[in-house]
Each structure stands twice: as C-alpha cells, then as structure tokens.
C-alpha atoms as a PDB file:
ATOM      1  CA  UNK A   1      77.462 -80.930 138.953  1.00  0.00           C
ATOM      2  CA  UNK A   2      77.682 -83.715 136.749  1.00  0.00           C
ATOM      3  CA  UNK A   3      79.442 -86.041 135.153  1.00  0.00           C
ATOM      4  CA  UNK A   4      80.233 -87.301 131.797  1.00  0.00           C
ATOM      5  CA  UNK A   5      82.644 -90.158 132.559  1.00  0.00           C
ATOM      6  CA  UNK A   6      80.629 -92.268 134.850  1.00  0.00           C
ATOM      7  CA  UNK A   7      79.943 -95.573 134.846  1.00  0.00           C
ATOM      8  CA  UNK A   8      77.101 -97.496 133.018  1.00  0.00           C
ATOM      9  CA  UNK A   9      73.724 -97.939 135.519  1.00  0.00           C
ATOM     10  CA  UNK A  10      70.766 -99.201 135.478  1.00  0.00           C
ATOM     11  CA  UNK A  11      68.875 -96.685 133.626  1.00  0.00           C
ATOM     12  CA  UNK A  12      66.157 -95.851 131.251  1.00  0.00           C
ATOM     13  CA  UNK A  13      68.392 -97.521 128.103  1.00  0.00           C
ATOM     14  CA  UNK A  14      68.952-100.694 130.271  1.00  0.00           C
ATOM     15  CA  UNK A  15      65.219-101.327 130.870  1.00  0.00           C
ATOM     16  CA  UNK A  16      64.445-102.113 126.969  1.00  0.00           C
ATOM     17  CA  UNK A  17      68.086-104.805 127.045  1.00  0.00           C
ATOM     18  CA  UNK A  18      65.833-106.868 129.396  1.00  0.00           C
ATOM     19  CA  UNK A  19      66.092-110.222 128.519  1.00  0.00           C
ATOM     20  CA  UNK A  20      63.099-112.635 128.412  1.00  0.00           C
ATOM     21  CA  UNK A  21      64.042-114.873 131.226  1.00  0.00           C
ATOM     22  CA  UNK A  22      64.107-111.836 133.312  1.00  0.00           C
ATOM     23  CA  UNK A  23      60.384-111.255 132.633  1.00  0.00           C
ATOM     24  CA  UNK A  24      59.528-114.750 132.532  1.00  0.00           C
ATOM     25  CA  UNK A  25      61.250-115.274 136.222  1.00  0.00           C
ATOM     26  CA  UNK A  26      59.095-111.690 137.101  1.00  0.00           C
ATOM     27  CA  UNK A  27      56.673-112.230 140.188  1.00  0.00           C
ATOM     28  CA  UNK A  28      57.929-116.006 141.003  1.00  0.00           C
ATOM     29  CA  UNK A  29      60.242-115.076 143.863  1.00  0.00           C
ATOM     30  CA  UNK A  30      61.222-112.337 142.936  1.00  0.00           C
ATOM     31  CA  UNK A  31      63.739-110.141 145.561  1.00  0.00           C
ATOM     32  CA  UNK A  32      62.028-107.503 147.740  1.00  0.00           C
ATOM     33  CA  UNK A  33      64.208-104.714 146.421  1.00  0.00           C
ATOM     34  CA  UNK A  34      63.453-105.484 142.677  1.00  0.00           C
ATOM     35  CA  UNK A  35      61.185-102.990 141.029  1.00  0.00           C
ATOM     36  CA  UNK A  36      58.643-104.054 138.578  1.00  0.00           C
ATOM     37  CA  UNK A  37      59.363-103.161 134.978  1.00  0.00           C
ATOM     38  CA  UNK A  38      58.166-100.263 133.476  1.00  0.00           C
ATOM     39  CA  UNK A  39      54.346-100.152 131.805  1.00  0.00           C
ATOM     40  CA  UNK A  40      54.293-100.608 128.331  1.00  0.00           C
ATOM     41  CA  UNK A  41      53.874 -97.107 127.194  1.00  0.00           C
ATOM     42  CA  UNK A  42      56.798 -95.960 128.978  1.00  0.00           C
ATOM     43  CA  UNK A  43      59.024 -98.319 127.385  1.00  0.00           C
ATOM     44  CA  UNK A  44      57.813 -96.925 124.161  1.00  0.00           C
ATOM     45  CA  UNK A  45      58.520 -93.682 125.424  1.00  0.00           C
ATOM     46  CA  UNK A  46      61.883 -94.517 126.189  1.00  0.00           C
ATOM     47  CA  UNK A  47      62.306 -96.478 122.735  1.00  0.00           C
ATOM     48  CA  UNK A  48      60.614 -92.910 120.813  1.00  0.00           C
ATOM     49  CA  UNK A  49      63.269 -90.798 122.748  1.00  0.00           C
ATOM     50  CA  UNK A  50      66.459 -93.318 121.666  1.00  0.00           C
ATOM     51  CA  UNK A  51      65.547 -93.239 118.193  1.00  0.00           C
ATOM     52  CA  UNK A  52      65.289 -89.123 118.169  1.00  0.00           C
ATOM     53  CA  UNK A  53      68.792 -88.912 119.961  1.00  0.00           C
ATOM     54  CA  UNK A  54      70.569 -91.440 117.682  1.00  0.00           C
ATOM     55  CA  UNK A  55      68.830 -88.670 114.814  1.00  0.00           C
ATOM     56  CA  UNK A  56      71.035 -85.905 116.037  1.00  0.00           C
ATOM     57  CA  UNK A  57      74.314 -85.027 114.292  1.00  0.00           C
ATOM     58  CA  UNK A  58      77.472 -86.425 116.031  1.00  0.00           C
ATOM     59  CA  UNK A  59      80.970 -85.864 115.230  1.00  0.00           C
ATOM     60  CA  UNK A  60      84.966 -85.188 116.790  1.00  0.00           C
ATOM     61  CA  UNK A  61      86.010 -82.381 118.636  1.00  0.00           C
ATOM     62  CA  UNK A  62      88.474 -80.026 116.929  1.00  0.00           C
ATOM     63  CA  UNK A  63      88.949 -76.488 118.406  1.00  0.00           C
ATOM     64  CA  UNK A  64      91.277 -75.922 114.998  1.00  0.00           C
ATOM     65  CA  UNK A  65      94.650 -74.592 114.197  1.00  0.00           C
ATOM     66  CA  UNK A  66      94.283 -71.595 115.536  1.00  0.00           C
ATOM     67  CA  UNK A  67      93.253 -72.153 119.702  1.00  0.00           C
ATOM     68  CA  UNK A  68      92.334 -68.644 119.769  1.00  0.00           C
ATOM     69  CA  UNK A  69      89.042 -69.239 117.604  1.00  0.00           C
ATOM     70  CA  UNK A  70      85.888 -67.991 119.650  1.00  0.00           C
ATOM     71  CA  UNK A  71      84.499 -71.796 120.073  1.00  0.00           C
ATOM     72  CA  UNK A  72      82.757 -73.478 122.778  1.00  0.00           C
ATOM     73  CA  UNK A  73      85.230 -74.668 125.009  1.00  0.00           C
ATOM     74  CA  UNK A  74      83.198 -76.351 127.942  1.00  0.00           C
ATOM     75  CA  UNK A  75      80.468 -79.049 128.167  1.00  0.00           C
ATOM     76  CA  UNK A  76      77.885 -77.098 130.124  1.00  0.00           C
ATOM     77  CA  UNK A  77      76.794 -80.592 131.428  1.00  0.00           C
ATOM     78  CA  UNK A  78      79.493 -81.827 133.104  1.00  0.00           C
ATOM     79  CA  UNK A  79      81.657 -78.352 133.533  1.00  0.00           C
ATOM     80  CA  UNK A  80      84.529 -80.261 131.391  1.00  0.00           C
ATOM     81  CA  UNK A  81      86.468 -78.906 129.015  1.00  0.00           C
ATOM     82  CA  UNK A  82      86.442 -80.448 125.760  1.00  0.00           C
ATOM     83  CA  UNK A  83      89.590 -82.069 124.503  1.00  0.00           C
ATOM     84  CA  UNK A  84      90.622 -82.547 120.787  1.00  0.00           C
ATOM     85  CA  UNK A  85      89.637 -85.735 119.588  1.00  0.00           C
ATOM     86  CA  UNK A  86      85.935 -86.136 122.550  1.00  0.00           C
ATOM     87  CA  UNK A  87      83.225 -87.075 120.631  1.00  0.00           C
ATOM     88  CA  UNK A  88      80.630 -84.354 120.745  1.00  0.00           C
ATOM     89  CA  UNK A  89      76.941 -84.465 119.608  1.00  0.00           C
ATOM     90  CA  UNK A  90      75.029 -81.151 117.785  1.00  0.00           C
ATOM     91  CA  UNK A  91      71.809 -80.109 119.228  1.00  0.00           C
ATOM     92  CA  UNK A  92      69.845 -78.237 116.498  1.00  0.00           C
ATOM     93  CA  UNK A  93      69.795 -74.546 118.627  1.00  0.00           C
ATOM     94  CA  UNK A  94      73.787 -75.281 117.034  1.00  0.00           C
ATOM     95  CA  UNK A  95      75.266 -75.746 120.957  1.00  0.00           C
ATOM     96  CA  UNK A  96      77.354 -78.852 121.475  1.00  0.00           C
ATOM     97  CA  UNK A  97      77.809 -80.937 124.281  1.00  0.00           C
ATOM     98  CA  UNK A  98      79.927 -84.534 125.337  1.00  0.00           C
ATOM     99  CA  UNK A  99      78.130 -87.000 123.562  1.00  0.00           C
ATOM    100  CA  UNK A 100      77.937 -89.216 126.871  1.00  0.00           C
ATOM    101  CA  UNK A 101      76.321 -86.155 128.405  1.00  0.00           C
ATOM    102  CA  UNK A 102      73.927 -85.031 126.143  1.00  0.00           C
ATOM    103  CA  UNK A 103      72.803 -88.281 125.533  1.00  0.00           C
ATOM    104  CA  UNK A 104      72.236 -89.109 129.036  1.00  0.00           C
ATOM    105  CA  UNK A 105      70.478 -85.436 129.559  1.00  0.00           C
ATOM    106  CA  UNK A 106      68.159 -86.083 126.540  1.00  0.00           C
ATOM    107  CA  UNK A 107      66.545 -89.083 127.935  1.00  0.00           C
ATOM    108  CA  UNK A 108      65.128 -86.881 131.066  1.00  0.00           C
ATOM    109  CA  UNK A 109      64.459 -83.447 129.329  1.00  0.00           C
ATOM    110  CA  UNK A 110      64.435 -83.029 125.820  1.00  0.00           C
ATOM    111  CA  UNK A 111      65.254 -79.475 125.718  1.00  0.00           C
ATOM    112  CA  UNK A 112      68.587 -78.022 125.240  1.00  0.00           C
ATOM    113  CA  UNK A 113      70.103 -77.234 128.275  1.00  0.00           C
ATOM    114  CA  UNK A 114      71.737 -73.766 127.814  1.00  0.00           C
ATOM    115  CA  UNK A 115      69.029 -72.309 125.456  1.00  0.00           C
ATOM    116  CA  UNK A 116      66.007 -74.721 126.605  1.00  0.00           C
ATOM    117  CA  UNK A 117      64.856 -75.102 122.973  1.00  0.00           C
ATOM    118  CA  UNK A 118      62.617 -77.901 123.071  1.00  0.00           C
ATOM    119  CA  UNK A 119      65.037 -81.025 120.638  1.00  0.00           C
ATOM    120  CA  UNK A 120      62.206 -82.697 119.346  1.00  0.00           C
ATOM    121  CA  UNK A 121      60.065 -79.596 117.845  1.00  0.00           C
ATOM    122  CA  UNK A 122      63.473 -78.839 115.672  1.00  0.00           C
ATOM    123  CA  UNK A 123      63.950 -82.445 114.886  1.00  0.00           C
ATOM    124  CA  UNK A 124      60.374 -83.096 113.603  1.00  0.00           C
ATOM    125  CA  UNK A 125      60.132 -79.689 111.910  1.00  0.00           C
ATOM    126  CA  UNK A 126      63.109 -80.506 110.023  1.00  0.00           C
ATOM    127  CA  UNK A 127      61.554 -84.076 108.999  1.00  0.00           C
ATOM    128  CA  UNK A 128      58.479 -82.116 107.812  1.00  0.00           C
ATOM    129  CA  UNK A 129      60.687 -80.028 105.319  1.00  0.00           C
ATOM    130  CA  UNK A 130      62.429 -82.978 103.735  1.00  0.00           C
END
C-alpha cells in the first residue's frame, strides 16, 4: 500500500537537480556506497516523462454541494480518501488521483493504474489533433 504523503527521496526527479560539482567530484574519491549517475539516455528518459506529466490537467478537489454525488472518493494509489481542497491531477481515461501520487506512479509506469490505459498514447494523440 502506498503512500501519498511521504517524504522527498532520492529519486528519478532528483537525478536531473544534480549539480555540476557533484559530477565534477564523480570518480575522485568517491564513497563506496555512491552509485554512478544514470547514462545519458536515461536521463532523457526521465526528462521526456517530466515534461508529459507536467502536460496533464491538474486542479482542486471538490466533491460539491451535494456529498451524495456518485464521485470518486478514494485515491486508488495510496487508499486515501480525498479531502476538499487536495490537489488532484486528471489522467486522460477521466480517473483522478492525488497529485503527489500520480505523479510519483507516472515516472515508473505510464499507464493508468485502475484502467491501465497507456498516458502517453492519449497525450500524443491529442497533440496530433490540435
């Protein structure tokens, strides 16, 4: 089960903040338990995959006046409930998730994860028709 509201690590996003010194100091003493950066194409990868999420419609969570709307209630990600006011982000299959948890799911699978519709064919398709 995971979850939403965990702290920053070092992931795929951190890798393209490296700073210069850090791969200027790379191989000169370097600690045993440091991996190597990633090859070139994989940061580009990673860079590709940013840009398509930051593409994808955001917005507020509002269940409405009325509660007793039939709405998504639950991030499917982390098994939360959304609250009034989370910021949410809109896959194009039309599900919606915790922004913090889509985001974070996105950079390992690009499918959606309750339908499995692959993110980027909907996203490029919809670039084609503009």
């Amino acid at each position: 089960m995971g979850n939403c509201l965990k702290s920053p690590t070092s992931d795929d996003i951190s890798l393209l903040h490296e700073s210069q010194s850090d791969r200027a100091s790379f191989g000169e003493g370097t600690e045993p338990d440091q991996e190597p950066p990633p090859p070139y194409q994989e940061q580009i990868r990673i860079a590709q995959r940013i840009g398509l999420i930051q593409h994808l419609p955001k917005g507020v969570y509002d269940p409405g006046r009325d509660g007793s709307e039939k709405k998504i209630r639950e991030c499917v990600i982390c098994m939360m409930d959304f609250v009034y006011g989370d910021p949410i982000r809109f896959l194009p299959c039309m599900h919606i998730y915790h922004l913090d948890c889509i985001d974070d799911w996105l950079m390992r699978s690009f499918t959606c994860p309750s339908c499995m519709e692959p993110v980027d064919a909907a996203l490029l398709s919809s670039y084609e028709t503009n």
